[in-house]
PDB file of N, CA and C in Angstrom:
ATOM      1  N   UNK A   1     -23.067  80.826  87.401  1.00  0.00           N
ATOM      2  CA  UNK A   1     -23.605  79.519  87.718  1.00  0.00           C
ATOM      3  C   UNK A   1     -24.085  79.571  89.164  1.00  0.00           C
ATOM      4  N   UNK A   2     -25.522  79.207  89.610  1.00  0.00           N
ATOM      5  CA  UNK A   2     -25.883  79.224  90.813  1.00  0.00           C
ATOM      6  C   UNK A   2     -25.680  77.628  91.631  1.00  0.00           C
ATOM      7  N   UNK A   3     -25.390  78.036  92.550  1.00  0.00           N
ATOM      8  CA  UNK A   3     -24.999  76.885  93.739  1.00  0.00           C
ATOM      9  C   UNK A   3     -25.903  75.406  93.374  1.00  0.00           C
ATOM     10  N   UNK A   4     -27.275  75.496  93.007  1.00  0.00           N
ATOM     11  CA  UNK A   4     -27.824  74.283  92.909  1.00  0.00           C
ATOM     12  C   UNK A   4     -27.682  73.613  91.368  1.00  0.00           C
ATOM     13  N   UNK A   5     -27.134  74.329  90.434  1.00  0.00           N
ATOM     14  CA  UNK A   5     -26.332  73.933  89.311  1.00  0.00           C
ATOM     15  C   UNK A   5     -24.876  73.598  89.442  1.00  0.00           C
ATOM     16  N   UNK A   6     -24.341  73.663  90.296  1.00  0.00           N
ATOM     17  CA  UNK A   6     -22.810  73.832  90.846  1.00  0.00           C
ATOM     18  C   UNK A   6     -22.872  71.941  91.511  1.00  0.00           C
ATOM     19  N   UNK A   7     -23.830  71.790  92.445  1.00  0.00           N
ATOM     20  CA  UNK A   7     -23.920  71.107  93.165  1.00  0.00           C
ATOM     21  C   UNK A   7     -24.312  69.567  92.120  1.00  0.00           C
ATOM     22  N   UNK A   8     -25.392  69.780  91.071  1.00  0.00           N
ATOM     23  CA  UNK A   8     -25.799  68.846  90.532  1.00  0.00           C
ATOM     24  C   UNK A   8     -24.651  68.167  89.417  1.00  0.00           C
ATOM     25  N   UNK A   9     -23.520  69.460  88.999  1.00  0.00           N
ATOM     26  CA  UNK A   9     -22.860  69.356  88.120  1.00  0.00           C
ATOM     27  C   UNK A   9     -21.594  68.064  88.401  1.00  0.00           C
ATOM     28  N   UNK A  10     -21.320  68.178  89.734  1.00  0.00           N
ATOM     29  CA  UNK A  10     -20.665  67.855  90.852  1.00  0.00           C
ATOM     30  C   UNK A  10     -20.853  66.421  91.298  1.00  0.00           C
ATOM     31  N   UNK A  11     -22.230  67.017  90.892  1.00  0.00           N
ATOM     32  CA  UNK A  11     -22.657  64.883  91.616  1.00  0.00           C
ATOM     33  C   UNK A  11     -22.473  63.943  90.295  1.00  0.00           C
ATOM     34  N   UNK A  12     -22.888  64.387  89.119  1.00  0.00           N
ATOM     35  CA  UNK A  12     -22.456  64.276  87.799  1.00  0.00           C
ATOM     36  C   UNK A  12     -21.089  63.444  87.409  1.00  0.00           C
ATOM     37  N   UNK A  13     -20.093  64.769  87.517  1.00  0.00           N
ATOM     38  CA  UNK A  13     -18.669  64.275  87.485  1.00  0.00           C
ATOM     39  C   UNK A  13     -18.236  62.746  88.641  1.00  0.00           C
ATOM     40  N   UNK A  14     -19.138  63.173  89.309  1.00  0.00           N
ATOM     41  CA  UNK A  14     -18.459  61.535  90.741  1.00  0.00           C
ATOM     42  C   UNK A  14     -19.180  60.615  90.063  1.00  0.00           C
ATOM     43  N   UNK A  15     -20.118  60.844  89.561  1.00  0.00           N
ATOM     44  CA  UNK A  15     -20.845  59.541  89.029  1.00  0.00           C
ATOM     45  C   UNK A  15     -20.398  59.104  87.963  1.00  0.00           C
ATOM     46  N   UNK A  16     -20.037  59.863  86.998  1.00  0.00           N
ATOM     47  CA  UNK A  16     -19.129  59.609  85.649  1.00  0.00           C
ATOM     48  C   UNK A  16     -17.668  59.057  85.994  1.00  0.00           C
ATOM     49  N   UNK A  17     -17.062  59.532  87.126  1.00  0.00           N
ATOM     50  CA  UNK A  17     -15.715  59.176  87.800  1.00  0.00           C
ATOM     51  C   UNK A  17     -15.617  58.086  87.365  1.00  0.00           C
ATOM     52  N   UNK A  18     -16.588  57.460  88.785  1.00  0.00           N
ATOM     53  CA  UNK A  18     -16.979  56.102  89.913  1.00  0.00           C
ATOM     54  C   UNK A  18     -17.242  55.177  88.567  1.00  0.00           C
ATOM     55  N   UNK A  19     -18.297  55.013  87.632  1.00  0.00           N
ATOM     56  CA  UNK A  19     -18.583  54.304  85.902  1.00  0.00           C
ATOM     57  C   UNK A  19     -17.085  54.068  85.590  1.00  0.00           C
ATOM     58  N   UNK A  20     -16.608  55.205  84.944  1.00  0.00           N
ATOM     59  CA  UNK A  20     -15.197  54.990  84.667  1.00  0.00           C
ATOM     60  C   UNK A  20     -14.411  54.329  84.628  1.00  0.00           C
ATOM     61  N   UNK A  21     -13.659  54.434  86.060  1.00  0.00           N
ATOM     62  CA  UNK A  21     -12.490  53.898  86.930  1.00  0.00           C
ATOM     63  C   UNK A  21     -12.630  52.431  86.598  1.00  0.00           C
ATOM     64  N   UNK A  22     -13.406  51.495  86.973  1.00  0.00           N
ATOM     65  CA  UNK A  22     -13.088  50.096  86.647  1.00  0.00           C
ATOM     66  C   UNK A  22     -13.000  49.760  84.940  1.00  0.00           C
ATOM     67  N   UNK A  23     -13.749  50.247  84.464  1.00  0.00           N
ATOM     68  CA  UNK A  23     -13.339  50.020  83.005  1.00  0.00           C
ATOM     69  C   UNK A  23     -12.287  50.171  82.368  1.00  0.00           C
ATOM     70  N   UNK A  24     -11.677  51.115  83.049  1.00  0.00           N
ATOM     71  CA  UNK A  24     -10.224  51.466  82.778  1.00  0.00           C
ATOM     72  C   UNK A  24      -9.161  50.117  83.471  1.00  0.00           C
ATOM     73  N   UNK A  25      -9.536  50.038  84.658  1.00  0.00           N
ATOM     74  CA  UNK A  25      -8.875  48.732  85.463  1.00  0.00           C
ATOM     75  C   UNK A  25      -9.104  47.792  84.166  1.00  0.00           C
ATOM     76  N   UNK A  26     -10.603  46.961  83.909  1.00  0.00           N
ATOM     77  CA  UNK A  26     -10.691  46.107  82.916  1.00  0.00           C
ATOM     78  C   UNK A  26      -9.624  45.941  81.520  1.00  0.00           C
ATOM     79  N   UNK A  27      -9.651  47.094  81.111  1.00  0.00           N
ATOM     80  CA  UNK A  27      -9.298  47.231  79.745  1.00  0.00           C
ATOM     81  C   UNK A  27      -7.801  47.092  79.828  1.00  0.00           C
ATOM     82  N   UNK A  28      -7.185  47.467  81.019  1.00  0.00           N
ATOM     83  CA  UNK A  28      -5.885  47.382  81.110  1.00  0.00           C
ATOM     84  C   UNK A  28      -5.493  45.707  81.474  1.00  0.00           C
ATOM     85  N   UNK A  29      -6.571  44.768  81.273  1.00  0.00           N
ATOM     86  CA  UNK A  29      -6.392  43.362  81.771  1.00  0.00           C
ATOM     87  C   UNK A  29      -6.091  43.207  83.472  1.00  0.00           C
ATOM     88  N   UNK A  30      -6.627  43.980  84.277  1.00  0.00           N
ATOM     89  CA  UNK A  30      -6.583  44.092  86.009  1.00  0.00           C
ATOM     90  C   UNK A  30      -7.998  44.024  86.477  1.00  0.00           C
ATOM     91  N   UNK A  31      -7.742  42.954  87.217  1.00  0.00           N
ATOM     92  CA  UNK A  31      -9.023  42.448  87.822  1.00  0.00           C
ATOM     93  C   UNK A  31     -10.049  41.779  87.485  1.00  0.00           C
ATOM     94  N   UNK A  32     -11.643  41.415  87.723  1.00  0.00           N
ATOM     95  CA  UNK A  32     -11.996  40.317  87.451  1.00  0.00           C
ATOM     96  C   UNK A  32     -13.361  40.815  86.877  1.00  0.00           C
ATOM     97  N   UNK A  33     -13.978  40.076  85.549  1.00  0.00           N
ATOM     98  CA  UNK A  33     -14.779  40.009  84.402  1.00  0.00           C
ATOM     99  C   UNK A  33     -15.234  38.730  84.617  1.00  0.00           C
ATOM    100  N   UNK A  34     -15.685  38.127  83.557  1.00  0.00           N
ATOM    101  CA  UNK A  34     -16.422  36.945  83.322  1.00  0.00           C
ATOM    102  C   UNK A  34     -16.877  36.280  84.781  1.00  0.00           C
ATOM    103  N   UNK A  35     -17.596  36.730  85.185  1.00  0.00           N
ATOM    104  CA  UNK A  35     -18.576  36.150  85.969  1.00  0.00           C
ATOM    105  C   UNK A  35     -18.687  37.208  87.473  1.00  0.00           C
ATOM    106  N   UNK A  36     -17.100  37.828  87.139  1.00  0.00           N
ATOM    107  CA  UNK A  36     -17.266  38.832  88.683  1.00  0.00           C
ATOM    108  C   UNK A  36     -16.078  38.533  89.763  1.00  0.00           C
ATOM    109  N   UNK A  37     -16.663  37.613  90.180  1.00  0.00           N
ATOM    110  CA  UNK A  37     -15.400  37.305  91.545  1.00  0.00           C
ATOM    111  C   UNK A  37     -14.193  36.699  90.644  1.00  0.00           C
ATOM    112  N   UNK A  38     -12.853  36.827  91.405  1.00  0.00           N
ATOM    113  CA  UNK A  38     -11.465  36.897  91.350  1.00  0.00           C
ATOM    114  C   UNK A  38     -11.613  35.271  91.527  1.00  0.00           C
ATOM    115  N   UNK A  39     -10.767  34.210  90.363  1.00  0.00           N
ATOM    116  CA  UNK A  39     -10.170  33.299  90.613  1.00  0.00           C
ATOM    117  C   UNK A  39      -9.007  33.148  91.680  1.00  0.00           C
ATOM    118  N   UNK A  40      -8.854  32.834  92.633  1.00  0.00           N
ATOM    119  CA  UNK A  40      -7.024  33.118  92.914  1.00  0.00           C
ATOM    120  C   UNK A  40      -6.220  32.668  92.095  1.00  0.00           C
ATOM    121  N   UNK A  41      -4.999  33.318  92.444  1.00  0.00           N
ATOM    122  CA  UNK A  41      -3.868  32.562  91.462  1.00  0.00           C
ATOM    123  C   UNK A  41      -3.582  30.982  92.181  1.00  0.00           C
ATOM    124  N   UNK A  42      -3.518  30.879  90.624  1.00  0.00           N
ATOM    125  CA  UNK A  42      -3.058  28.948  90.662  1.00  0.00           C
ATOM    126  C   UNK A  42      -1.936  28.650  91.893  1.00  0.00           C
ATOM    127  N   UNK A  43      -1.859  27.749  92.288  1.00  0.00           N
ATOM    128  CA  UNK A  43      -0.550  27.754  93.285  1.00  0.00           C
ATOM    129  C   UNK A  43       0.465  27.265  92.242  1.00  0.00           C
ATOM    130  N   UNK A  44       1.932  27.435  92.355  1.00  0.00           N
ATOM    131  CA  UNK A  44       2.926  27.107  91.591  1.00  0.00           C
ATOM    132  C   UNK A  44       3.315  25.721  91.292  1.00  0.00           C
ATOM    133  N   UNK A  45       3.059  25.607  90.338  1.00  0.00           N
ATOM    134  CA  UNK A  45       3.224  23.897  90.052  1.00  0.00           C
ATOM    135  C   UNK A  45       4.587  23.336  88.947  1.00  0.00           C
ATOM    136  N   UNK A  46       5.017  22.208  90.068  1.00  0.00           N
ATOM    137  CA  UNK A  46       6.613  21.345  89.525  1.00  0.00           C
ATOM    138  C   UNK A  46       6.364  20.455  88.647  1.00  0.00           C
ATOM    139  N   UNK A  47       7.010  20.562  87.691  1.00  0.00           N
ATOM    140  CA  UNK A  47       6.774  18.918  86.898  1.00  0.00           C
ATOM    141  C   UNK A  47       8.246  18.165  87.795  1.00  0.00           C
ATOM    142  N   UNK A  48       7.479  16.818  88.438  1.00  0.00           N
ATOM    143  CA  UNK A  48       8.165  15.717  89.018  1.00  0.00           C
ATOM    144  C   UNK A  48       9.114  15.450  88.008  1.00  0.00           C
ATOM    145  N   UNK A  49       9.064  14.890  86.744  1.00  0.00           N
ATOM    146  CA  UNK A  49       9.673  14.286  85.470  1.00  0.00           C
ATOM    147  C   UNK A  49      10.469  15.692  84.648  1.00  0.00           C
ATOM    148  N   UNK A  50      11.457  14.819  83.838  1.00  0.00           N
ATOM    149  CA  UNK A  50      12.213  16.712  82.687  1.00  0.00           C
ATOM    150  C   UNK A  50      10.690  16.334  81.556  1.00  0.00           C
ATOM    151  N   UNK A  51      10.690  17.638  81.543  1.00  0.00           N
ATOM    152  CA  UNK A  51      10.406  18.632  80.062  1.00  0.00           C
ATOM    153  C   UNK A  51      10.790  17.446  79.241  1.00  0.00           C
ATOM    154  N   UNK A  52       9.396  16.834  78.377  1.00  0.00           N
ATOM    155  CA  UNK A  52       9.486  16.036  77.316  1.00  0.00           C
ATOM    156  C   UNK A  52       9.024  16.839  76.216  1.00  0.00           C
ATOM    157  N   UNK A  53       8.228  18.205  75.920  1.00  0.00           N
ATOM    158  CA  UNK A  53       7.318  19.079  75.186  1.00  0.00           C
ATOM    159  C   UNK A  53       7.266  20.168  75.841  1.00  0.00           C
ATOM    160  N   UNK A  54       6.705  20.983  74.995  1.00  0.00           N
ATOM    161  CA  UNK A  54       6.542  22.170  75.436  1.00  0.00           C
ATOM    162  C   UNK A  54       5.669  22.343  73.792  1.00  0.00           C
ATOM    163  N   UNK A  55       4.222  23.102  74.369  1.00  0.00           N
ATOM    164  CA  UNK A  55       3.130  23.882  73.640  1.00  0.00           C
ATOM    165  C   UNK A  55       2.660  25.199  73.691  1.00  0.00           C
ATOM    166  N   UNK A  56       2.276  25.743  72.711  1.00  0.00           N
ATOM    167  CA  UNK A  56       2.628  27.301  72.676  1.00  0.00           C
ATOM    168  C   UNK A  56       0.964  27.444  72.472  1.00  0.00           C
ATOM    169  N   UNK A  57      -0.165  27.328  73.343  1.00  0.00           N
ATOM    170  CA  UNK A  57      -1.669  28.057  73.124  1.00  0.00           C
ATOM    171  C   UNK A  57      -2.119  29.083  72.314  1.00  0.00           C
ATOM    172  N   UNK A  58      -2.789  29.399  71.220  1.00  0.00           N
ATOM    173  CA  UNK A  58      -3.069  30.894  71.475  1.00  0.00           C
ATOM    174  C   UNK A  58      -4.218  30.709  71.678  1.00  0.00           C
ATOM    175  N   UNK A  59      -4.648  31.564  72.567  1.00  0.00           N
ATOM    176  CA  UNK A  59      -6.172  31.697  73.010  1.00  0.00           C
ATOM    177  C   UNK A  59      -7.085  32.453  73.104  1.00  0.00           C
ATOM    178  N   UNK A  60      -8.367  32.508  72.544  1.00  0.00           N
ATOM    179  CA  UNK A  60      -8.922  34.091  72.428  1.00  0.00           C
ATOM    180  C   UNK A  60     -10.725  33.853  73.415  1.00  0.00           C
ATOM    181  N   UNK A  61     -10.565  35.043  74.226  1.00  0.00           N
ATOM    182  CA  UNK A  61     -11.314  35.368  74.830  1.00  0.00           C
ATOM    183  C   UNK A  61     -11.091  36.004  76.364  1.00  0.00           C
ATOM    184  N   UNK A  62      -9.590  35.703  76.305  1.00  0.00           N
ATOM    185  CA  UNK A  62      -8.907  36.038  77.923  1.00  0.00           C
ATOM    186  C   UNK A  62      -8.931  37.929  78.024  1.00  0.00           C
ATOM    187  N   UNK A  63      -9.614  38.029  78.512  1.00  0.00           N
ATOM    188  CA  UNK A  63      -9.565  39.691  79.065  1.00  0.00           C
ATOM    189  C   UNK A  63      -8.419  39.933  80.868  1.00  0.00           C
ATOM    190  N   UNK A  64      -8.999  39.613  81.504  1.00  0.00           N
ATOM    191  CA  UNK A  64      -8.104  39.657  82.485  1.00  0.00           C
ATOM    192  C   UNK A  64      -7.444  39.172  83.396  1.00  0.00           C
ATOM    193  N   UNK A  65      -7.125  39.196  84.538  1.00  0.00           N
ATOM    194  CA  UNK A  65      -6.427  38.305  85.403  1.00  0.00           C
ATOM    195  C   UNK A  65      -6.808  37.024  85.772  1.00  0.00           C
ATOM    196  N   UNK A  66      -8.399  37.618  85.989  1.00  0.00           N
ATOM    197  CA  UNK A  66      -8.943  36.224  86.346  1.00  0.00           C
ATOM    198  C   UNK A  66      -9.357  35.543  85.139  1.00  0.00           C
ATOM    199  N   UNK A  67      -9.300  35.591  84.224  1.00  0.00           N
ATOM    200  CA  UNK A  67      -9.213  34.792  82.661  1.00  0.00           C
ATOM    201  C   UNK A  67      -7.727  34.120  82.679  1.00  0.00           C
ATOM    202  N   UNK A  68      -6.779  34.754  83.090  1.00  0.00           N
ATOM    203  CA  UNK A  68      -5.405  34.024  83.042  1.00  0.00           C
ATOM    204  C   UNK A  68      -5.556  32.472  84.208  1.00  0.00           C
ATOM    205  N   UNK A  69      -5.660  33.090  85.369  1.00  0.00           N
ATOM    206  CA  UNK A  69      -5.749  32.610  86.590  1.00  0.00           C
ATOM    207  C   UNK A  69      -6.699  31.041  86.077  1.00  0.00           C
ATOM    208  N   UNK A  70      -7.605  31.412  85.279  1.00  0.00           N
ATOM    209  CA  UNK A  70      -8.732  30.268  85.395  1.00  0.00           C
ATOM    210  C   UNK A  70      -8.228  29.034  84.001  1.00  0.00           C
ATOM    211  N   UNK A  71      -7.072  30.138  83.268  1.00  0.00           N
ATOM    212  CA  UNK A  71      -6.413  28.944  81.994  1.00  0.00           C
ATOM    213  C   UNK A  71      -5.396  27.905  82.762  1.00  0.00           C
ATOM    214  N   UNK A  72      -4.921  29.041  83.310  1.00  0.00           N
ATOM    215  CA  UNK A  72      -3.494  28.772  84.301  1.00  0.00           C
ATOM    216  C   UNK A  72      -4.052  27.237  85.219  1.00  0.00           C
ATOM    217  N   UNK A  73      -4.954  27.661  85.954  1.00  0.00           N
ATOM    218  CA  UNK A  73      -5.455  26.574  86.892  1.00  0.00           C
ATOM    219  C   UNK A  73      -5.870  25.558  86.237  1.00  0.00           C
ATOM    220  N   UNK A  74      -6.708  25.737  85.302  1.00  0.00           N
ATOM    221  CA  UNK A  74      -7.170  24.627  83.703  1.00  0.00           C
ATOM    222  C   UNK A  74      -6.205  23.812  83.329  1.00  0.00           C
ATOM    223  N   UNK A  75      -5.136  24.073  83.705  1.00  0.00           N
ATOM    224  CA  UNK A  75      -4.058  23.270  82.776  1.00  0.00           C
ATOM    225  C   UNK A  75      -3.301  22.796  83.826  1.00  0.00           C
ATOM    226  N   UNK A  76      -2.883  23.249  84.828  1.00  0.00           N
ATOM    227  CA  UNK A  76      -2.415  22.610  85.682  1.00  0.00           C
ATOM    228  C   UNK A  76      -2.784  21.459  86.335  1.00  0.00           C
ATOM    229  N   UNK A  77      -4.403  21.204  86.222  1.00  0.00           N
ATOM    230  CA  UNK A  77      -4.956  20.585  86.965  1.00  0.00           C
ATOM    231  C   UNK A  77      -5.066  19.302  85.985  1.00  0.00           C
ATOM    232  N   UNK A  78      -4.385  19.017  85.040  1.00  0.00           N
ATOM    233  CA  UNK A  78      -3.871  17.956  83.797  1.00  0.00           C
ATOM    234  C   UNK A  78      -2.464  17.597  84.478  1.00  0.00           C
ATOM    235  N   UNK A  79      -2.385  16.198  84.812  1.00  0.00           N
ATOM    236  CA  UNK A  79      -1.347  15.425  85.172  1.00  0.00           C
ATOM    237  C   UNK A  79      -0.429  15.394  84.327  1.00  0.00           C
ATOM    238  N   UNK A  80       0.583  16.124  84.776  1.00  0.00           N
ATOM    239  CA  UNK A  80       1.934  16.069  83.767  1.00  0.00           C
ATOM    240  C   UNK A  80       2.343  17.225  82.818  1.00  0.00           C
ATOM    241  N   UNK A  81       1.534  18.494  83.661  1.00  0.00           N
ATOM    242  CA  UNK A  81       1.341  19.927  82.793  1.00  0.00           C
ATOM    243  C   UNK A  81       1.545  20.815  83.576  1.00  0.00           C
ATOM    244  N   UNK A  82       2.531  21.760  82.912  1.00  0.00           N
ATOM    245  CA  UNK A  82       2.374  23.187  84.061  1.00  0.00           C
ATOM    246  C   UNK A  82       2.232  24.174  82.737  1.00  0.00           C
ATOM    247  N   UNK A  83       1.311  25.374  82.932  1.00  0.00           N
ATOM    248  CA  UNK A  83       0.934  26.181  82.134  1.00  0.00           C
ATOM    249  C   UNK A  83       0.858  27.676  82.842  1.00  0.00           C
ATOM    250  N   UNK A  84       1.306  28.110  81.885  1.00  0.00           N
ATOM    251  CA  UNK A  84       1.981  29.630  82.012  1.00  0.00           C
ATOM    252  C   UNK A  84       1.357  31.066  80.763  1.00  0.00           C
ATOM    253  N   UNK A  85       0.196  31.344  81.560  1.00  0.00           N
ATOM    254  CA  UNK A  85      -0.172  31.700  80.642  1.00  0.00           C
ATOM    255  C   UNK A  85       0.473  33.808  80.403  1.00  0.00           C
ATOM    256  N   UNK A  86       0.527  34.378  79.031  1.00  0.00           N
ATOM    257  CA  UNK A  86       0.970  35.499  78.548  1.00  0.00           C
ATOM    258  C   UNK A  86      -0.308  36.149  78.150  1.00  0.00           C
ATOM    259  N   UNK A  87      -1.133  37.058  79.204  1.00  0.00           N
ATOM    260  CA  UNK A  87      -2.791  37.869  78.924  1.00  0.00           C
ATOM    261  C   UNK A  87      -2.312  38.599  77.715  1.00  0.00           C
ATOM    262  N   UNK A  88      -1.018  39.571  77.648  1.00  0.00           N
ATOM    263  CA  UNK A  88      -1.331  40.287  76.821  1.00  0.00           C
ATOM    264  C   UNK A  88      -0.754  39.489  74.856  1.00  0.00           C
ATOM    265  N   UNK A  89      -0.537  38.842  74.974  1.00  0.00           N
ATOM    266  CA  UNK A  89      -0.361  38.068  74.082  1.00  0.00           C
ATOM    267  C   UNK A  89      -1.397  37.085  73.118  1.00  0.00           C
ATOM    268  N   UNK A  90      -2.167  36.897  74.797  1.00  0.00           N
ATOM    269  CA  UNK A  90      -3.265  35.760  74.598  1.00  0.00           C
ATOM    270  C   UNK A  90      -2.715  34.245  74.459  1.00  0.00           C
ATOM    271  N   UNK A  91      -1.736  34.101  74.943  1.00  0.00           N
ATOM    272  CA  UNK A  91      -1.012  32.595  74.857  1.00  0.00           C
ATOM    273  C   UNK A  91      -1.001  31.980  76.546  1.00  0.00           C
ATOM    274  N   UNK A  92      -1.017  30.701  75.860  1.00  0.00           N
ATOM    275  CA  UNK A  92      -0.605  30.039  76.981  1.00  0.00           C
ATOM    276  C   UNK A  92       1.004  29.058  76.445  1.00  0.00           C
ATOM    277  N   UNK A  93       1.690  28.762  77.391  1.00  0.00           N
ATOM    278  CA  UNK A  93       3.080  28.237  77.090  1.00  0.00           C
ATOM    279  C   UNK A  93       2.890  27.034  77.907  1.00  0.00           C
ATOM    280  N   UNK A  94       2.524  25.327  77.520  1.00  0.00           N
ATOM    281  CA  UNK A  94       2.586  24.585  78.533  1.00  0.00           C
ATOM    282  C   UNK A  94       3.181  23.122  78.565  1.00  0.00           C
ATOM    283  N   UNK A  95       4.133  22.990  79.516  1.00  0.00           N
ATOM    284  CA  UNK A  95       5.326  22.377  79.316  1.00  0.00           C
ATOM    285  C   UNK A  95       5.042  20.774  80.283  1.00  0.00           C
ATOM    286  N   UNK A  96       5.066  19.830  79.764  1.00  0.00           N
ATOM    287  CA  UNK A  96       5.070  18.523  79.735  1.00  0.00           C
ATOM    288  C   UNK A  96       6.115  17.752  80.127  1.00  0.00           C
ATOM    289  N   UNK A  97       5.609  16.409  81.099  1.00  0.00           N
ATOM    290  CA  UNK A  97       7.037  15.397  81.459  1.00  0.00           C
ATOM    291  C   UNK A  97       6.523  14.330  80.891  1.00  0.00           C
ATOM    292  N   UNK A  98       4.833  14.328  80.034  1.00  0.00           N
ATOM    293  CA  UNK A  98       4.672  13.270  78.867  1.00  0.00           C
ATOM    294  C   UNK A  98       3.435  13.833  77.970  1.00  0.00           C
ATOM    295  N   UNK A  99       3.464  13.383  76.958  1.00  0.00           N
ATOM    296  CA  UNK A  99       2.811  14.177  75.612  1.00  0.00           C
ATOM    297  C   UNK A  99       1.349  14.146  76.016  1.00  0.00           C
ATOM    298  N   UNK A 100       0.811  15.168  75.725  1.00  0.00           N
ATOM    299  CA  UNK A 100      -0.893  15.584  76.150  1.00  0.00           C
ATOM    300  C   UNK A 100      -1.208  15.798  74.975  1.00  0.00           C
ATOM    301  N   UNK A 101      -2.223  15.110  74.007  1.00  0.00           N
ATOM    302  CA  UNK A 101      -2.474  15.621  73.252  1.00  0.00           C
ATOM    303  C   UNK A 101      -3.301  16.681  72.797  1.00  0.00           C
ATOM    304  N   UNK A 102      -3.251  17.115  71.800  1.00  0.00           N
ATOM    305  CA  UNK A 102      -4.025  18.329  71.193  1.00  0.00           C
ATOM    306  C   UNK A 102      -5.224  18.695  71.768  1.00  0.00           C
ATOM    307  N   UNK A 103      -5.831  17.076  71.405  1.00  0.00           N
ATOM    308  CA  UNK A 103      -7.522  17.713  72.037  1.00  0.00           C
ATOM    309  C   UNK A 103      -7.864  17.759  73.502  1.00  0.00           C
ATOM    310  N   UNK A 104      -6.595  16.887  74.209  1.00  0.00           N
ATOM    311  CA  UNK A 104      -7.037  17.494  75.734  1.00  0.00           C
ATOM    312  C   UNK A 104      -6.439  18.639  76.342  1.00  0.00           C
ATOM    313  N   UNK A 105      -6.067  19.117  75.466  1.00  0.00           N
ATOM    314  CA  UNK A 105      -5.224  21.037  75.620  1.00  0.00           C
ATOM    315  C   UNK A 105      -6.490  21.574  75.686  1.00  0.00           C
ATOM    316  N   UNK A 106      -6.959  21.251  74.136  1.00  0.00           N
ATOM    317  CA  UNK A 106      -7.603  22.242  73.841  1.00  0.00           C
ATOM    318  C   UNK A 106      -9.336  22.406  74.504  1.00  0.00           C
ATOM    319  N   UNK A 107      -9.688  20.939  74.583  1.00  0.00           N
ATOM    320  CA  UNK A 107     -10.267  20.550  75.428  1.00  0.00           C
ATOM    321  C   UNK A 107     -10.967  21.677  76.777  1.00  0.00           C
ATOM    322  N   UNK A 108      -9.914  20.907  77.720  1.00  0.00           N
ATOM    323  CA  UNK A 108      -9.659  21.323  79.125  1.00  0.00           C
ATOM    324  C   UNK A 108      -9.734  23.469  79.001  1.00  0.00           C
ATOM    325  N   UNK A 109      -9.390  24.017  78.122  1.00  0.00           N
ATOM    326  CA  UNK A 109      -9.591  25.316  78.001  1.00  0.00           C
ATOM    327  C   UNK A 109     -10.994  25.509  77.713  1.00  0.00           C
ATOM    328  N   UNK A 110     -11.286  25.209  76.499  1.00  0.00           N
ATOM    329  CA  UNK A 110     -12.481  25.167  75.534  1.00  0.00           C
ATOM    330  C   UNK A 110     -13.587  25.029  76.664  1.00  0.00           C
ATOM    331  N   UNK A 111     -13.730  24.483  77.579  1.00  0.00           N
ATOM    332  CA  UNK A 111     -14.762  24.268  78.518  1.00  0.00           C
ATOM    333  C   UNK A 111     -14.704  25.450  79.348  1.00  0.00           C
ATOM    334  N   UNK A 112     -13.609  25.947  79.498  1.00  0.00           N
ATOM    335  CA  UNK A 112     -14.100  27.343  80.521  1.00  0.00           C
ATOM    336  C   UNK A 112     -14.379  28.455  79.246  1.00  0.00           C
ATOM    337  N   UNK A 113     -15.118  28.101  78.531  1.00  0.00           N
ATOM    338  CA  UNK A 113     -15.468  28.917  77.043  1.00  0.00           C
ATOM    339  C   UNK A 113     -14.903  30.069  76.354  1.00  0.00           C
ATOM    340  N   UNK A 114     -13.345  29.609  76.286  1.00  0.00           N
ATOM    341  CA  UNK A 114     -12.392  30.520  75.742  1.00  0.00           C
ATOM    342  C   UNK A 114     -12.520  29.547  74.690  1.00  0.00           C
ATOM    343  N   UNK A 115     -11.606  30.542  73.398  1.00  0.00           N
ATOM    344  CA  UNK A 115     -11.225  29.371  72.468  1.00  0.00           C
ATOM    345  C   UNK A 115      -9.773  29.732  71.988  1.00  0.00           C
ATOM    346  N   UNK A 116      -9.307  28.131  71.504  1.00  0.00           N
ATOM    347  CA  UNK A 116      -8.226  27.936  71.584  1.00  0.00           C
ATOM    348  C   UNK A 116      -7.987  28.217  69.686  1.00  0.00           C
ATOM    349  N   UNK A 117      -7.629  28.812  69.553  1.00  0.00           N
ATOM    350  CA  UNK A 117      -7.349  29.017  67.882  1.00  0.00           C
ATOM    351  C   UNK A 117      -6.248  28.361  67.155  1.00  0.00           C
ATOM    352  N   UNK A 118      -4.717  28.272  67.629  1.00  0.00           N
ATOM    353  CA  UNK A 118      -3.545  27.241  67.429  1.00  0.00           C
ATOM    354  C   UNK A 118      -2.983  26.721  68.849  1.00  0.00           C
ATOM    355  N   UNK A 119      -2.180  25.357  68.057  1.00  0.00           N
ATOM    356  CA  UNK A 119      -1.589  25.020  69.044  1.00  0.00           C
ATOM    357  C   UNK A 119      -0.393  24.337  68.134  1.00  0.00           C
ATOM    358  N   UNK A 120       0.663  24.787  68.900  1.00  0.00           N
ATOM    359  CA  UNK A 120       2.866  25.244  68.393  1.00  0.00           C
ATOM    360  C   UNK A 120       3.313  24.244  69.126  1.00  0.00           C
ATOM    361  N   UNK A 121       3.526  23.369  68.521  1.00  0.00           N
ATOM    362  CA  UNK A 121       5.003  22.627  69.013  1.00  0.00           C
ATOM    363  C   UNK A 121       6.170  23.091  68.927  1.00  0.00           C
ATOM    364  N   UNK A 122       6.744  23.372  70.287  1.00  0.00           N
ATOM    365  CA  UNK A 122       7.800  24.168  70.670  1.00  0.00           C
ATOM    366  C   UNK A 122       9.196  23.525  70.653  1.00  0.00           C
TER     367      UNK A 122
END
């Protein structure tokens, strides 16, 4: 093999690397898809009132962090809800100090264009 076949072969492999590497991040549900930039994580949210409910999401379209991050924040931002969402599951778990109904669960998700397939009374 001569040096300028050596060299091209070389630039090849880094370029195939460099493609790679994030897809692998992706697929493992790490880091950020649907649209690109990173949601932050939700800040941690108290229900003031006890646990009157608790709802079990399943949700399909969540690939990665920032798909969690953006259900997570979705639901929190509903008075009287803290939501906890499970990527590799595809669920969300979200627990109530007064009853939310169905369609503003499903709702409030459905608009960041995931879809919500069931919803478990826990």
């Amino acid at each position: 093999m001569n040096t300028s076949t050596a060299i091209v072969l070389l630039i090849i492999i880094v370029i195939v690397v460099l493609a790679i590497k994030p897809s692998i991040k992706h697929m493992k549900g790490q880091g950020g898809c649907c649209g690109g930039g990173d949601v932050p994580k939700p800040k941690k949210k108290r229900l003031d009132s006890p646990i009157v409910a608790t709802k079990i999401l399943t949700i399909e379209g969540m690939h990665c962090d920032n798909c969690k991050n953006r259900v997570e924040k979705a639901i929190n931002s509903l008075d009287g809800a803290v939501g906890k969402v499970n990527l590799k599951k595809k669920v969300a778990k979200v627990s109530m100090s007064h009853i939310i109904d169905d369609d503003t669960l499903k709702s409030v998700i459905e608009s960041l264009d995931f879809k919500v397939t069931q919803i478990e009374s826990i």
